[in-house]
N, C-alpha and C. Protein backbone atom coordinates (compact mmCIF):
# COMPACT_ATOMS: atom_id res chain seq x y z
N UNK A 1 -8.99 3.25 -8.48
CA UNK A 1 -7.89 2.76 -7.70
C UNK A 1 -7.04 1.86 -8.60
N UNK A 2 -5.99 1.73 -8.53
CA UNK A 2 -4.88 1.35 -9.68
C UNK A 2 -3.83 0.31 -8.73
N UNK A 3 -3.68 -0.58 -9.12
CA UNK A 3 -2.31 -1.43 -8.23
C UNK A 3 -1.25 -1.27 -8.92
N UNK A 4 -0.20 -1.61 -8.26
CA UNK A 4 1.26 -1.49 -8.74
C UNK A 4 1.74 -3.36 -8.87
N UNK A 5 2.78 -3.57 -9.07
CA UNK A 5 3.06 -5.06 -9.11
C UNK A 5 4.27 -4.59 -7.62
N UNK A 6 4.69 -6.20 -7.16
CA UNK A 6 5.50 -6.46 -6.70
C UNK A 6 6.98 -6.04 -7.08
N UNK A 7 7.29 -6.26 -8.34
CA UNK A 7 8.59 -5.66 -8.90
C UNK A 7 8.25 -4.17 -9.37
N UNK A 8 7.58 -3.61 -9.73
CA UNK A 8 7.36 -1.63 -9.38
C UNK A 8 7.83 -1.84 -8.36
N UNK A 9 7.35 -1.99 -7.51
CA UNK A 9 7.56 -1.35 -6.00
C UNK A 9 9.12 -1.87 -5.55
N UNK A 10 9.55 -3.08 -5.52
CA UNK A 10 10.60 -3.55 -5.11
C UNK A 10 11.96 -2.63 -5.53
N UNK A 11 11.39 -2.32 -7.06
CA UNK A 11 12.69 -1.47 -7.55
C UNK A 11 12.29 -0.14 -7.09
N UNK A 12 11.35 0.54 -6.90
CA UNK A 12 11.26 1.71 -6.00
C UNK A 12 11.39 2.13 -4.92
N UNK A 13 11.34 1.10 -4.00
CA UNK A 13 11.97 0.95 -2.76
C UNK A 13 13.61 0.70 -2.87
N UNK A 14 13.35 -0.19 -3.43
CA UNK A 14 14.85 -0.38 -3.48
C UNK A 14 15.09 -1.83 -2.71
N UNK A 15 14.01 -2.38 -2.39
CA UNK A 15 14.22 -3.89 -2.05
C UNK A 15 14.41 -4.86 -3.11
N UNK A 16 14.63 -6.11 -3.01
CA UNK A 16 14.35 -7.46 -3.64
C UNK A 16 12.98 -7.90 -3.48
N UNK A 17 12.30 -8.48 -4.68
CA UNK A 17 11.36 -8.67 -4.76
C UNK A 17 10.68 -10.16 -3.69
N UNK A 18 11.99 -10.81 -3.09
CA UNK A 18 11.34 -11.95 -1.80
C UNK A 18 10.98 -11.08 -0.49
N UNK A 19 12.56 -10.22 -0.22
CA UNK A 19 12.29 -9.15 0.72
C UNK A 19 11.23 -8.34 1.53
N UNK A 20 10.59 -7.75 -0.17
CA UNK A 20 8.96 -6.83 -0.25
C UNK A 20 8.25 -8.06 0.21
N UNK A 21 8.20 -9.23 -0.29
CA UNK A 21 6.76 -9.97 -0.44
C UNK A 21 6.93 -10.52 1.07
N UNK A 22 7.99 -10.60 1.89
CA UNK A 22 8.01 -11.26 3.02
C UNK A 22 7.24 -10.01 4.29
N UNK A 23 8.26 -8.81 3.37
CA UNK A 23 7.43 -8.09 4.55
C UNK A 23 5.89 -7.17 4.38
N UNK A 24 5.08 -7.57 2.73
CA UNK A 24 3.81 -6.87 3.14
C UNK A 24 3.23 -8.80 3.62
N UNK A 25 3.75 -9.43 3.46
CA UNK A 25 3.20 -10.74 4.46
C UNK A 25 3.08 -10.48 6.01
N UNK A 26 4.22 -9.74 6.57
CA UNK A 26 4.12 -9.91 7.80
C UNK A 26 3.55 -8.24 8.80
N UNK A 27 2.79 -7.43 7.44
CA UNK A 27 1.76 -6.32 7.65
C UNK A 27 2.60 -5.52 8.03
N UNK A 28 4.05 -5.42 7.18
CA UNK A 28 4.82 -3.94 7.71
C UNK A 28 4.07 -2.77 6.94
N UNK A 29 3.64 -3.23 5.83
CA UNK A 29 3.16 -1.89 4.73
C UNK A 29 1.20 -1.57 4.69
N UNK A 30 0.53 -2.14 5.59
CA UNK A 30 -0.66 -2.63 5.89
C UNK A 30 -1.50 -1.11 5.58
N UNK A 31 -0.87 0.18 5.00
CA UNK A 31 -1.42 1.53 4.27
C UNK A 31 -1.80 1.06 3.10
N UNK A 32 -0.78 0.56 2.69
CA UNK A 32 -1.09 0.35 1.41
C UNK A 32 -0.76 -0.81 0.16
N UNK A 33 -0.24 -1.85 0.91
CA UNK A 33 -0.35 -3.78 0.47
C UNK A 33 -0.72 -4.46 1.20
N UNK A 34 -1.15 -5.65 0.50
CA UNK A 34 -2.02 -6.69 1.62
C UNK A 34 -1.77 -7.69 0.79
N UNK A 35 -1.39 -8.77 1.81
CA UNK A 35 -1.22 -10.37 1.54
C UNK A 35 -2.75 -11.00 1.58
N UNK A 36 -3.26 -11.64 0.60
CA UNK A 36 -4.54 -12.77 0.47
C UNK A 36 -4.02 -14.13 0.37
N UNK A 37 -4.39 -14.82 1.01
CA UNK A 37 -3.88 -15.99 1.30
C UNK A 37 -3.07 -16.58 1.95
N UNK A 38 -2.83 -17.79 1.70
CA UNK A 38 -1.54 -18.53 3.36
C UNK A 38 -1.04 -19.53 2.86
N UNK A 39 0.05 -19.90 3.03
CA UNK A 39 0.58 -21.28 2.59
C UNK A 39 1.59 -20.65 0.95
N UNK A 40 1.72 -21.00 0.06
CA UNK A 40 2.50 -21.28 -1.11
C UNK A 40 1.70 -20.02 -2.12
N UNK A 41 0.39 -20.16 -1.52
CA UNK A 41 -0.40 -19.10 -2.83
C UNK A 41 -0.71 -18.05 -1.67
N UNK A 42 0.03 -17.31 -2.33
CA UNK A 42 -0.27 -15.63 -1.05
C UNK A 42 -0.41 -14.83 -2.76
N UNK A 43 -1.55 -13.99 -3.24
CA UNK A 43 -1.59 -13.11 -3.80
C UNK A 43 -1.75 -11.60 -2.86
N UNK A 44 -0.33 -10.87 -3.64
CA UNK A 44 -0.41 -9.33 -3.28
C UNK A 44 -0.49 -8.46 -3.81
N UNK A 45 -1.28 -7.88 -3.29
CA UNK A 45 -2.56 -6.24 -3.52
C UNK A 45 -1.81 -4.98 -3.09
N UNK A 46 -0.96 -4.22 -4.08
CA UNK A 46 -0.66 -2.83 -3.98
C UNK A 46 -0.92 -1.78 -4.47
N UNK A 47 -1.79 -0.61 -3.46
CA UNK A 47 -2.46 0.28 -3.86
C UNK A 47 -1.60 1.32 -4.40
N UNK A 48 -1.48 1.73 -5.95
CA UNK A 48 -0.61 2.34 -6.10
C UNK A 48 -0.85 3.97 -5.07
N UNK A 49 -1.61 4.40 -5.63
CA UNK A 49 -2.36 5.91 -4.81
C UNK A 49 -2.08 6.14 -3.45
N UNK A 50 -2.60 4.73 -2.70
CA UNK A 50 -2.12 4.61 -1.22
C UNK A 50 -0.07 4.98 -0.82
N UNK A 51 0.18 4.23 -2.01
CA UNK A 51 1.65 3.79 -1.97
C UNK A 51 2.49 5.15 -1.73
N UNK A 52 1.63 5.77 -3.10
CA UNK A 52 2.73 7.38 -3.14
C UNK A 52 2.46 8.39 -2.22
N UNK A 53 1.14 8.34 -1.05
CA UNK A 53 0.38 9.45 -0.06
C UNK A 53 1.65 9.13 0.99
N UNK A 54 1.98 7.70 1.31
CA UNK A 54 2.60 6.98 2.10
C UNK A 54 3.83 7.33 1.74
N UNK A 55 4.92 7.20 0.58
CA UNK A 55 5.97 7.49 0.46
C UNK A 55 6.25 9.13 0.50
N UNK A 56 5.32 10.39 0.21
CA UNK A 56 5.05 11.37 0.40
C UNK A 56 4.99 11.89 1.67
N UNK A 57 4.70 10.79 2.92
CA UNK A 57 4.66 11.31 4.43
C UNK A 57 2.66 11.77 4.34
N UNK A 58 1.92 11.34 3.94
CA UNK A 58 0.78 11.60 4.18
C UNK A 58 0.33 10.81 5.26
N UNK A 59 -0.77 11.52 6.20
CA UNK A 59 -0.87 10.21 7.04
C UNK A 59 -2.71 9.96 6.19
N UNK A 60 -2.75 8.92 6.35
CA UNK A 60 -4.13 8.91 5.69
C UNK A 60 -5.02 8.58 6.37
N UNK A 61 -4.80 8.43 7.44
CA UNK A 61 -6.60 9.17 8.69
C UNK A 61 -6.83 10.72 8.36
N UNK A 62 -5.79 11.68 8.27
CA UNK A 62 -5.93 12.83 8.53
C UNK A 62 -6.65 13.40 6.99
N UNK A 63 -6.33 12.38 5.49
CA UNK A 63 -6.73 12.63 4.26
C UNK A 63 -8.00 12.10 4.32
N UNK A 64 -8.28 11.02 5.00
CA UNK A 64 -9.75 10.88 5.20
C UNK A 64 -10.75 11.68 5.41
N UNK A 65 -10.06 12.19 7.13
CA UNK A 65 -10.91 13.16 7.59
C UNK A 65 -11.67 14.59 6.58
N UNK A 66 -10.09 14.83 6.20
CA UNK A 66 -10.40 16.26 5.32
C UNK A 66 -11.19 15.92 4.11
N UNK A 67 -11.37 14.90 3.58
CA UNK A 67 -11.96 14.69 2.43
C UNK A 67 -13.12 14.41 2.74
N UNK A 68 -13.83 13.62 4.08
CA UNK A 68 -15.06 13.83 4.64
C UNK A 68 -15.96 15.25 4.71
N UNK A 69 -15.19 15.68 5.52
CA UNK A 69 -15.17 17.31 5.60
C UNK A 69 -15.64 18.01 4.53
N UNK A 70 -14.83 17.74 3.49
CA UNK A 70 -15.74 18.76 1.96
C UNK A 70 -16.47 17.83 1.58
N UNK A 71 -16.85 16.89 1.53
CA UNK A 71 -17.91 16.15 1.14
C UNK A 71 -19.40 16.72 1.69
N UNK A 72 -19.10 16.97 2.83
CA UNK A 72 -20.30 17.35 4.29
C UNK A 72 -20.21 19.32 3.76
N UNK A 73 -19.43 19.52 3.10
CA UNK A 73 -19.57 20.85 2.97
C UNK A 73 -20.37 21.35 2.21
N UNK A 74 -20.09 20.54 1.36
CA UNK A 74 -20.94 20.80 -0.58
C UNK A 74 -22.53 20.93 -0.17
């Protein structure tokens, strides 16, 4: 699993980098960033892998499932 930074993503979206950080704070992107912490020190966690299934239109219950599935197959 691989993270991305805050500015990757900001310029790939196409946001500002306060913008992004305000809104994986307030769990708009909760697929695939996550805010740790509260107050002044918030470190954020972006899954790159998660990021691109998500910008791709994947839903990822349904990638779960199927990847369960051949697991149970083998």
């Amino acid at each position: 699993m691989s993270s991305m930074t805050v500015k990757e993503l900001a310029k790939d979206m196409g946001l500002s980098e306060l913008m992004l950080r305000e809104a994986i704070k307030e769990e708009k992107f909760i697929y695939f960033a996550w805010a740790i912490g509260s107050g002044k020190r918030v470190k954020i966690y972006i899954n790159r892998e998660r990021y691109i299934l998500w910008k791709n239109g994947y839903d990822l219950e349904l990638l779960k499932r199927y990847f369960n599935d051949l697991e149970k197959s083998k």
